[in-house]
Each structure stands twice: as structure tokens, then as C-alpha cells.
Protein backbone atom coordinates (compact mmCIF):
# COMPACT_ATOMS: atom_id res chain seq x y z
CA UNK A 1 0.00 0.00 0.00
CA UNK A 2 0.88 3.40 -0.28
CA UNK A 3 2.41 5.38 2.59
CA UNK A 4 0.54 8.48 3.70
CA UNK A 5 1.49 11.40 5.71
CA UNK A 6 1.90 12.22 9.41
CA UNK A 7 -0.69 11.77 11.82
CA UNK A 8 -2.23 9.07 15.46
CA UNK A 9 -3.38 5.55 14.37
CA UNK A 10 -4.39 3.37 17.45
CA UNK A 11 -3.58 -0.31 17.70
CA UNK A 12 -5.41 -2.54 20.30
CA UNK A 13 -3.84 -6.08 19.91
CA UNK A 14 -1.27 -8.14 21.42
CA UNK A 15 2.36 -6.40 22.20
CA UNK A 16 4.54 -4.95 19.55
CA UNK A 17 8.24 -5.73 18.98
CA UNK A 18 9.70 -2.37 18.37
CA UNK A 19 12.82 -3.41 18.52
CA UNK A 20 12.07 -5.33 14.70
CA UNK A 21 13.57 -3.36 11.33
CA UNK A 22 10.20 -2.58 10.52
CA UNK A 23 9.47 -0.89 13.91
CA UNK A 24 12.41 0.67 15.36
CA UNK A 25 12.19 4.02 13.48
CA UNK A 26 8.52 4.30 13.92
CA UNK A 27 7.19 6.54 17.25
CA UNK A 28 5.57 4.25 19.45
CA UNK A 29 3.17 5.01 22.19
CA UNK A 30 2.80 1.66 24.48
CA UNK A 31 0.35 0.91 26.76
CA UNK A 32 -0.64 -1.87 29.16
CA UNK A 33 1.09 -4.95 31.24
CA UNK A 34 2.12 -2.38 33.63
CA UNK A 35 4.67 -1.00 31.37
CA UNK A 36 6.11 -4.59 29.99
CA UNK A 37 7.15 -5.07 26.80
CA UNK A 38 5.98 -8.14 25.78
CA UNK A 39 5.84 -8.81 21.98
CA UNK A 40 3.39 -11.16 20.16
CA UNK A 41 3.39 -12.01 16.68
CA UNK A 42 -0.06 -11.10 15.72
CA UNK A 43 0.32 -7.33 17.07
CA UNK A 44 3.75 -7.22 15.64
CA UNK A 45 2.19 -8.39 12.30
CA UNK A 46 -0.46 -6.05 12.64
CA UNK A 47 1.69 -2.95 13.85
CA UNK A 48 3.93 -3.72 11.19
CA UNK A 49 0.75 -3.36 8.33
CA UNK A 50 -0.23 -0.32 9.96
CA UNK A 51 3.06 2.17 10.30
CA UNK A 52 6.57 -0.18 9.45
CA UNK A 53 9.05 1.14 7.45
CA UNK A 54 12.12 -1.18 6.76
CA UNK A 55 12.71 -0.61 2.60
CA UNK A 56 11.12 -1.78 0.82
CA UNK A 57 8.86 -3.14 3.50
CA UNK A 58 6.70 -0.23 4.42
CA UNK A 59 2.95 -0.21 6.08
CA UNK A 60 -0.01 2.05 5.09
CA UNK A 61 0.49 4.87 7.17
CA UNK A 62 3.42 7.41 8.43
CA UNK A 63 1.95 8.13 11.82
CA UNK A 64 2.22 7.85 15.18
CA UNK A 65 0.94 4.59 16.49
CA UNK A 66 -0.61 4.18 20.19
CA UNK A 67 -0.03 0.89 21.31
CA UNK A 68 -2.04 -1.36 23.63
CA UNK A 69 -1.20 -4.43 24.46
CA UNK A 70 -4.52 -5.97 26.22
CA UNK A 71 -3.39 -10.00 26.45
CA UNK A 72 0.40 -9.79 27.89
CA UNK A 73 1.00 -13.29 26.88
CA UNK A 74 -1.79 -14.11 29.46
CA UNK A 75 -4.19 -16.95 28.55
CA UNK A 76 -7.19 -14.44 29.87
CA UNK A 77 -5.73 -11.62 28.21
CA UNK A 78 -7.84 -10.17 25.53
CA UNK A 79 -11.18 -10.00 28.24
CA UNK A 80 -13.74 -6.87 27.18
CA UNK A 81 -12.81 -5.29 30.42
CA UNK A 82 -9.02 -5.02 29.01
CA UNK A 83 -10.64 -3.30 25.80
CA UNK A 84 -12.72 -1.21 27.61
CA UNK A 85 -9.44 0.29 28.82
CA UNK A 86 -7.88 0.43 26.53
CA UNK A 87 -10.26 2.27 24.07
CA UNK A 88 -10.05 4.75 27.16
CA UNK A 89 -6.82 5.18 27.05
CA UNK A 90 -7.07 5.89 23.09
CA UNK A 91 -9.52 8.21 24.02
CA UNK A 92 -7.64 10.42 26.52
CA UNK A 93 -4.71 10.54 24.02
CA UNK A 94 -7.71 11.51 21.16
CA UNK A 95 -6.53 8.99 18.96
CA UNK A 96 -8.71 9.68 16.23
CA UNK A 97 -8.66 6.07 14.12
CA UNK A 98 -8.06 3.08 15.82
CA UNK A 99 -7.85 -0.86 14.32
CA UNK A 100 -9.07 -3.86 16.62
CA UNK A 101 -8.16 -7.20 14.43
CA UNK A 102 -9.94 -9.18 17.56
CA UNK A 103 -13.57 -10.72 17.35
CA UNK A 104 -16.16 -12.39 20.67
CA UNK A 105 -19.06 -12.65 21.78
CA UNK A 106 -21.68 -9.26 22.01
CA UNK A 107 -20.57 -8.17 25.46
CA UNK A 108 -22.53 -5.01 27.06
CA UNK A 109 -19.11 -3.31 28.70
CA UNK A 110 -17.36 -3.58 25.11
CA UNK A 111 -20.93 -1.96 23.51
CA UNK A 112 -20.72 0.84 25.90
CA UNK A 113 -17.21 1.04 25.55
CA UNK A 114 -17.55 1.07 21.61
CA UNK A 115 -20.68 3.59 21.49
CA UNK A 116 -18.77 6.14 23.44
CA UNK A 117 -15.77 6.82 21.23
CA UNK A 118 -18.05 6.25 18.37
CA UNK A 119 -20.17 9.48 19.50
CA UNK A 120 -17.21 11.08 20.36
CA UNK A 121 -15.80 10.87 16.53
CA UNK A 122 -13.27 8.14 16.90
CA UNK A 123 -13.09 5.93 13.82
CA UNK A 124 -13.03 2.17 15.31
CA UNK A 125 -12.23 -0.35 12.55
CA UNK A 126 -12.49 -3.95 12.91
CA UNK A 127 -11.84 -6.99 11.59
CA UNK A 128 -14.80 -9.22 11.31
CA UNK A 129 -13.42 -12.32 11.48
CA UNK A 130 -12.21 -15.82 9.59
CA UNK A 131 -15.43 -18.42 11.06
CA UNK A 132 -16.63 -18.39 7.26
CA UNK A 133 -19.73 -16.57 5.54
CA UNK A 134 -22.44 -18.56 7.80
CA UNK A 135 -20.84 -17.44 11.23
CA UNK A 136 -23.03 -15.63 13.47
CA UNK A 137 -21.81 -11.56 13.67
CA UNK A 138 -18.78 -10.82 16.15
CA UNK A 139 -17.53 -7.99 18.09
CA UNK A 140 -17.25 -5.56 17.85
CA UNK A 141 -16.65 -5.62 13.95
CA UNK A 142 -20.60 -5.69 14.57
CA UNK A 143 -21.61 -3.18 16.69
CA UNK A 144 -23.07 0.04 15.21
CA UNK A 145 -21.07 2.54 13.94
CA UNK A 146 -17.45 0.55 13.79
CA UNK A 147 -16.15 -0.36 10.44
CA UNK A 148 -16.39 -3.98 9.60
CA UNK A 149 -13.29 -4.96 7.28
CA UNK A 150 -12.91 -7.94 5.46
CA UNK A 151 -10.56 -9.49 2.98
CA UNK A 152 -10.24 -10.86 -0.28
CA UNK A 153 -7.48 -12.30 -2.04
CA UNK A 154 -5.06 -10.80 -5.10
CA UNK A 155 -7.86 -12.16 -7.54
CA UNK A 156 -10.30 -9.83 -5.57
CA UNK A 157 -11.90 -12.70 -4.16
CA UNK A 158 -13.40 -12.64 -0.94
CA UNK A 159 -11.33 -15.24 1.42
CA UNK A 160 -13.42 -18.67 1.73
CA UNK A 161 -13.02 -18.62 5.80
CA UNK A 162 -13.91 -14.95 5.94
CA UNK A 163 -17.23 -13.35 7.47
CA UNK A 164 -19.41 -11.98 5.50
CA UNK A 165 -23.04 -10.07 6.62
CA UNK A 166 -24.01 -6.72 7.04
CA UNK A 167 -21.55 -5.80 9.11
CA UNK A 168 -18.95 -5.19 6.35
CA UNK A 169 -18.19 -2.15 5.27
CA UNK A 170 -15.41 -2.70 3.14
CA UNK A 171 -12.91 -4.91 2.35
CA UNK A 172 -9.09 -4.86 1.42
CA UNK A 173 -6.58 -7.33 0.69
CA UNK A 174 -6.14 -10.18 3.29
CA UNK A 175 -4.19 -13.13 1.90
CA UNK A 176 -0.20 -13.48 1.35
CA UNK A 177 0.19 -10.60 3.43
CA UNK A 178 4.07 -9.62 3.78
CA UNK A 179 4.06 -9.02 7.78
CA UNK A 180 6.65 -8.09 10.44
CA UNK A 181 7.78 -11.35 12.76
CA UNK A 182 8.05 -10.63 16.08
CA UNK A 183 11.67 -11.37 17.12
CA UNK A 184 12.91 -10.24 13.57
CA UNK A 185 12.76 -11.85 9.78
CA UNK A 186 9.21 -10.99 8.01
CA UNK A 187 6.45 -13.92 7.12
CA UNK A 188 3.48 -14.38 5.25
CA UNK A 189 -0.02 -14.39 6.84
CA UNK A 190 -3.65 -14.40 6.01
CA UNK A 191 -6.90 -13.31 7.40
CA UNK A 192 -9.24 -10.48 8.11
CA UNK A 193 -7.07 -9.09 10.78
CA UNK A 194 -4.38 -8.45 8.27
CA UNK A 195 -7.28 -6.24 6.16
CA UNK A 196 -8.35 -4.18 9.10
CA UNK A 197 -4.82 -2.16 9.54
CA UNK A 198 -4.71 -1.14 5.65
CA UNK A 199 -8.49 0.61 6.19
CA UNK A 200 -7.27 1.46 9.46
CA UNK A 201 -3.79 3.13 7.69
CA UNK A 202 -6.07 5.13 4.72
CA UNK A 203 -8.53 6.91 7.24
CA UNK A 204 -5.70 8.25 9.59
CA UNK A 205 -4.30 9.97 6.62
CA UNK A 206 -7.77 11.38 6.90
CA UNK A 207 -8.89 12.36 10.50
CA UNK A 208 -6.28 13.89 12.39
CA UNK A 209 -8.48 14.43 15.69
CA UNK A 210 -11.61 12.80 16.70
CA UNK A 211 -14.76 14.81 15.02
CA UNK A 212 -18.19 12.95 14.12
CA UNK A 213 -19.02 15.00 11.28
CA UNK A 214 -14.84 14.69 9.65
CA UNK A 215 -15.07 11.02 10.67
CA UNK A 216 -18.23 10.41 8.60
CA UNK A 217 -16.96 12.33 5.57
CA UNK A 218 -13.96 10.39 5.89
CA UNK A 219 -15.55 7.33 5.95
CA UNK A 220 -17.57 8.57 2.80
CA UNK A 221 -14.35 9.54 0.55
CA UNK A 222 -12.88 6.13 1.20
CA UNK A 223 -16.00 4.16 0.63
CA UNK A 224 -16.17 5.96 -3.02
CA UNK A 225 -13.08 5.33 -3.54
CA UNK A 226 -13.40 1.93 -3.59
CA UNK A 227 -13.65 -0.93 -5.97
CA UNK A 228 -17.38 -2.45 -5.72
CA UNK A 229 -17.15 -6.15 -6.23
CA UNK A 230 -19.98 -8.28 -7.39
CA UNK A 231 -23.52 -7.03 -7.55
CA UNK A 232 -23.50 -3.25 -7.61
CA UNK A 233 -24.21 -1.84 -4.24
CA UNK A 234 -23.15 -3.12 -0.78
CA UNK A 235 -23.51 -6.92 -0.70
């Protein structure tokens, strides 16, 4: 993807390696594990999508990334109470765009959570997950007002294990992904997670603070801007 300009993209994952080619020149904002670094592969992948720069490996967007880490290699990280949080920590630092590649169950706290920042003119985007086209919806990809991502392959073809519903907005490509590794070396991955950071990437170019009204015309210019697959119209 193309590299945009300066501005605040949020990341709420597992931990970053910032110490990776990709990552060490980027500006970093951690948060979480009570100041622990404590690197994962799938936020390091995702991190790397959204703002890496190691030539001529480069992510989507030239900004500032806020970092939280909400599972510190815990096996009950990842709980809505640790995204709650964190989406209030994004929201103190008015990160204006922020990507979640993580899907549950509906969960009230998370809604709440969501709604706020929503109203407030954050831009949430989500990945919606890789149960396949007959999975129930999950969060908070589904909840009102976040944008659903998911992916397709180079042929433009949506990826068989990828959701599918209402709750897509848009989708972007997903499948043999180039992606940071977290310890060094780069890999190949797949899914909708890997989608979510290059919508993420485009709309920080666009919003540099949170505002409903810029956050809904940036949502706009991006949706026109994109390529409508299959039957005209959203499907």
C-alpha cells in the first residue's frame, strides 16, 4: 500500500516488537502490562501493516501509532474489560482512528465502551473475522457505527473462511500478506485481521483528531473510492 502522511493511528492487539527493522524508526506510544514489553506475533504483524518502514517493507500509514497491548502473553488476556481500557486510554490521548483485528461474543461493557468513542468521533475499525460466511456476527466488527473490514485475495476474491453479513463495510486485501515477525525476519499471513490495519492506515491519513461529522466524511471519501465487487451496491 501506499504510505501516507503524518498523523495518530491506534492499535489494540497483542504487544509490539519495536525493537524489529520494521518498527524501530517508527514513534511508538505503548500501553498496558504495567509498562512490559511483551511482543506477540499477531500485534507485531499487525503494527507492522499499519506504520513499518524497513525498505522496501513499508505499512499504510506514516503516523504515530498508540499501542495497547490488552493480552500480555496471558491466557485471559484479551477479556472486554481489558478493551474497555484500553479504548479509554485511546480516548484520553484523542486517537482519532483506531484498528481492533480481535472478534467475541456481544458483550454489554465492550458496547458501551464502543458507542462512546463512536459518539465522540473516533473511527473504530475492525476486523470481522475468519469463522466463514455462515458465522453468526462478532464484536465488535458488529456493533453500530465501527467499520467492519474484510478481505479478499489478489484475484479480488473474498477469502473462503472470511465473514461476511451486514456488518462489512469494506474490504481490502487479506491473503499473502508480507508481515513483520516478532523477534525479527518478516512472514506471510492471512486473514481479516491483516485487512483491518490497511483501512485502518487510509482513514488516519484522513482524520487527524476525533470529530463525528470529519469522521463520517472520511468514511464517505474512502467508501467511493473503492472498488465495488460483485452485484453493484453493498452486498
Amino acid at each position: 500500500p501506499t504510505r501516507n502522511g503524518a498523523g495518530r493511528v491506534g492499535l489494540i492487539d497483542g504487544g509490539v516488537d519495536r525493537r524489529h527493522a520494521a518498527l524501530r524508526r517508527a514513534d511508538v506510544h505503548a500501553w498496558g502490562c504495567d509498562g512490559r514489553e511483551i511482543a506477540s506475533e499477531h500485534g507485531t504483524a499487525v503494527a507492522s501493516l499499519l506504520v513499518g518502514n524497513d525498505r522496501p517493507f513499508h505499512g499504510v500509514a506514516g503516523a504515530t501509532l498508540y499501542a495497547a497491548d490488552v493480552y500480555c502473553d496471558q491466557p485471559a488476556g484479551g477479556a472486554a474489560e481489558d478493551i474497555a481500557r484500553a479504548l479509554a486510554w485511546m480516548a484520553r490521548e484523542r486517537v482519532p482512528v483506531i484498528n481492533i483485528s480481535l472478534v467475541g461474543p456481544a458483550n454489554r461493557l465492550l458496547e458501551r465502551a464502543v458507542l462512546a468513542l463512536v459518539k465522540r468521533g473516533h473511527l473504530l475499525v475492525a476486523a470481522v473475522g475468519n469463522d466463514g460466511p455462515a458465522a453468526p456476527p462478532l464484536f465488535p466488527a458488529s456493533y453500530a457505527g465501527v467499520i467492519g473490514v474484510t478481505a479478499v485475495n489478489p484475484n479480488r476474491r473474498v477469502l473462503p473462511e472470511a465473514a461476511q453479513g451486514p456488518q462489512v463495510l469494506l474490504t481490502a486485501p487479506g491473503a499473502d500478506m508480507a508481515v513483520a515477525r516478532s523477534g525479527g525476519g518478516y512472514g506471510i499471513a492471512r486473514g481479516t485481521s491483516f485487512a483491518a490495519p490497511l483501512v485502518a492506515g487510509l482513514l488516519a491519513a484522513e482524520l487527524r483528531e476525533p470529530d463525528a461529522a470529519a469522521a463520517a466524511a472520511a468514511v464517505e471519501r474512502l467508501a467511493a473510492s473503492a472498488v465495488d465487487l460483485g452485484v453493484p451496491g453493498r452486498d
